[in-house]
Each structure stands twice: as structure tokens, then as C-alpha cells.
C-alpha atoms as a PDB file:
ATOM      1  CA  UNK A   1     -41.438   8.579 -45.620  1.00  0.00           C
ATOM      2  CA  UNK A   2     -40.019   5.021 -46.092  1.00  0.00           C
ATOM      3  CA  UNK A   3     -36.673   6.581 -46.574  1.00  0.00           C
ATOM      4  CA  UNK A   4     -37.413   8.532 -42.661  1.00  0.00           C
ATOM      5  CA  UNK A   5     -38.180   4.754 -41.166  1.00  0.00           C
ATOM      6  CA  UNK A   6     -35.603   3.225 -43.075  1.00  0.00           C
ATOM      7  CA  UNK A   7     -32.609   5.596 -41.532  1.00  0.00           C
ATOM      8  CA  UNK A   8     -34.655   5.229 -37.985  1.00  0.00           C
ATOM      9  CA  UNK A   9     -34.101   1.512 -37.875  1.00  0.00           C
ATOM     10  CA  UNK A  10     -30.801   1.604 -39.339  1.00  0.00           C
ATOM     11  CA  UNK A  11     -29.706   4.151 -36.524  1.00  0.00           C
ATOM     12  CA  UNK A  12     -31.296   2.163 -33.540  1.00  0.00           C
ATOM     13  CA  UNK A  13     -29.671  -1.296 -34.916  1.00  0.00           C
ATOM     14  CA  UNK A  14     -26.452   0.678 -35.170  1.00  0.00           C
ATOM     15  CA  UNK A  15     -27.519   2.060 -31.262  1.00  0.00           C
ATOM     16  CA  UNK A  16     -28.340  -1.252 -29.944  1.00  0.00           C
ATOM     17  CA  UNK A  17     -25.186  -3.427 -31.412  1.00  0.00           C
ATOM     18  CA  UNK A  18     -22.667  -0.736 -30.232  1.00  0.00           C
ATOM     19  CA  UNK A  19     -23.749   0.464 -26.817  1.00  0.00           C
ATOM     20  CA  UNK A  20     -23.493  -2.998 -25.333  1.00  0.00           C
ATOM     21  CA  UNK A  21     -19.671  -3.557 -26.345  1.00  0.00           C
ATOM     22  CA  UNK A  22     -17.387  -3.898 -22.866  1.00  0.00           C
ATOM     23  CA  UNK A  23     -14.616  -1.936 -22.717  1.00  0.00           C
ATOM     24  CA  UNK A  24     -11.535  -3.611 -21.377  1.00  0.00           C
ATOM     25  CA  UNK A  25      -9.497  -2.284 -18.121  1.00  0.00           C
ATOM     26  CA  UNK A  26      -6.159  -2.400 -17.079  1.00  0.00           C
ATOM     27  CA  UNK A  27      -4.875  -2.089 -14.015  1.00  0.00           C
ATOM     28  CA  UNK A  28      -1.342  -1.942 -12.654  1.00  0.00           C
ATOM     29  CA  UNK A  29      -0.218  -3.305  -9.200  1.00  0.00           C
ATOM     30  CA  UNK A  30       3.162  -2.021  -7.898  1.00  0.00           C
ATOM     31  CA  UNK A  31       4.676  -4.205  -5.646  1.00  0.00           C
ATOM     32  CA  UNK A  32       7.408  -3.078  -3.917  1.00  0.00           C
ATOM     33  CA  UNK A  33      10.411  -5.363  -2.245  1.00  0.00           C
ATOM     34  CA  UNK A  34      11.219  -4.982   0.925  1.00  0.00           C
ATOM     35  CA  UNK A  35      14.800  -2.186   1.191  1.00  0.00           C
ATOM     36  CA  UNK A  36      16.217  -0.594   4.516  1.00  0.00           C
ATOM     37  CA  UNK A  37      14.370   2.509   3.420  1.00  0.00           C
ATOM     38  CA  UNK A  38      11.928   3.595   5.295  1.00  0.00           C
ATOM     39  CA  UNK A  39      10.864   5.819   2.483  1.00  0.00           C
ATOM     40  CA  UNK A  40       7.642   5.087   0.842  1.00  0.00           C
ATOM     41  CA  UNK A  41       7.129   4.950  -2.963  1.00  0.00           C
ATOM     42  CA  UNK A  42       5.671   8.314  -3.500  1.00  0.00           C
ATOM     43  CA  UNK A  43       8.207   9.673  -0.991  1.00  0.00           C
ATOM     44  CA  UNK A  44      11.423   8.747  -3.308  1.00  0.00           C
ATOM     45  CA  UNK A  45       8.991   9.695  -6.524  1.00  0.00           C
ATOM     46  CA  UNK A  46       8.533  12.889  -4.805  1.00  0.00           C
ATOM     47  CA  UNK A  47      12.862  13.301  -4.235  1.00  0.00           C
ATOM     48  CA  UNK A  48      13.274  12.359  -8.025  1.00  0.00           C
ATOM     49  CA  UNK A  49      10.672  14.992  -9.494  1.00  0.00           C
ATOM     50  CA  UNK A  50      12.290  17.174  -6.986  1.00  0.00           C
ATOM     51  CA  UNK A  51      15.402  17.148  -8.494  1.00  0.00           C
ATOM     52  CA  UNK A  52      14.780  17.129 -12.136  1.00  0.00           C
ATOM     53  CA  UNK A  53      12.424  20.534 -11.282  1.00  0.00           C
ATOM     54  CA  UNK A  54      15.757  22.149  -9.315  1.00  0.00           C
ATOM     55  CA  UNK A  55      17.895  21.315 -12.394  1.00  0.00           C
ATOM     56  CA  UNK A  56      15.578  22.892 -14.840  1.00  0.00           C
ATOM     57  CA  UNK A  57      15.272  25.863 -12.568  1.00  0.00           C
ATOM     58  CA  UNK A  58      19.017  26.008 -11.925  1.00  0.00           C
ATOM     59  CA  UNK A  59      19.133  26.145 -15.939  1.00  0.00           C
ATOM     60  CA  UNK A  60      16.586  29.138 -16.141  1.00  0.00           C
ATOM     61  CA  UNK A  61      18.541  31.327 -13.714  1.00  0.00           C
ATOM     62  CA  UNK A  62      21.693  30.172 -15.714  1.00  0.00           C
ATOM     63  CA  UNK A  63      20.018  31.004 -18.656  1.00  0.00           C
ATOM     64  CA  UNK A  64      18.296  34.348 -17.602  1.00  0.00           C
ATOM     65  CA  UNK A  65      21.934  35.560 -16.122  1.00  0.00           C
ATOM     66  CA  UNK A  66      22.980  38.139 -12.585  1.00  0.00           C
ATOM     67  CA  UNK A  67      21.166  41.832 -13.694  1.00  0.00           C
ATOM     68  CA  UNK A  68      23.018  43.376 -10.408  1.00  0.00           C
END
């Protein structure tokens, strides 16, 4: 029985010192500088993933060959 307290205060001490901890957030600013594009960030993101998924797809046909 003193063994059943013992592990119940152990386990709330443990409960109490470890659910008050802050966790520590990052956060990331992009700034951007002023260019002649008109283009937004996400819009020349968008051009760049754009390409690399063409290439790879150009690859695949490349790879998987003409069957006429």
C-alpha cells in the first residue's frame, strides 16, 4: 500500500514539474526587396516548383520510351 502512494506522488511531482515547461517558437519573417517584378513570392515559388516537376516528368516519359 505504501509502495501504491509512494509511485502516486512520485508520478504527480513528475506531472506537475514537467507540464509547466514553455516550449520555445520560432518564427521566420521574409522580407522581400523591392525588384521590377511584379511577381509575388509565392508566384516565382510557384514557376520554380513548376519547372523542377516538368523536368522530372520530361525524365519519366524519357524513361518509359514511344510504344507507337
Amino acid at each position: 500500500m505504501k509502495f501504491k502512494i509512494l509511485v502516486a506522488v512520485f508520478s504527480f511531482g513528475i506531472f506537475v514539474l514537467t507540464s509547466c515547461t514553455d516550449t520555445v517558437k520560432e518564427t521566420t519573417v521574409v522580407k522581400e526587396t523591392k525588384t521590377e517584378n511584379k511577381e509575388g513570392i509565392l508566384e516565382r515559388s510557384a514557376k520554380k516548383v513548376d519547372a523542377e516537376v516538368n523536368k522530372e516528368i520530361d525524365n519519366k516519359i524519357e524513361e518509359i520510351g514511344d510504344d507507337n
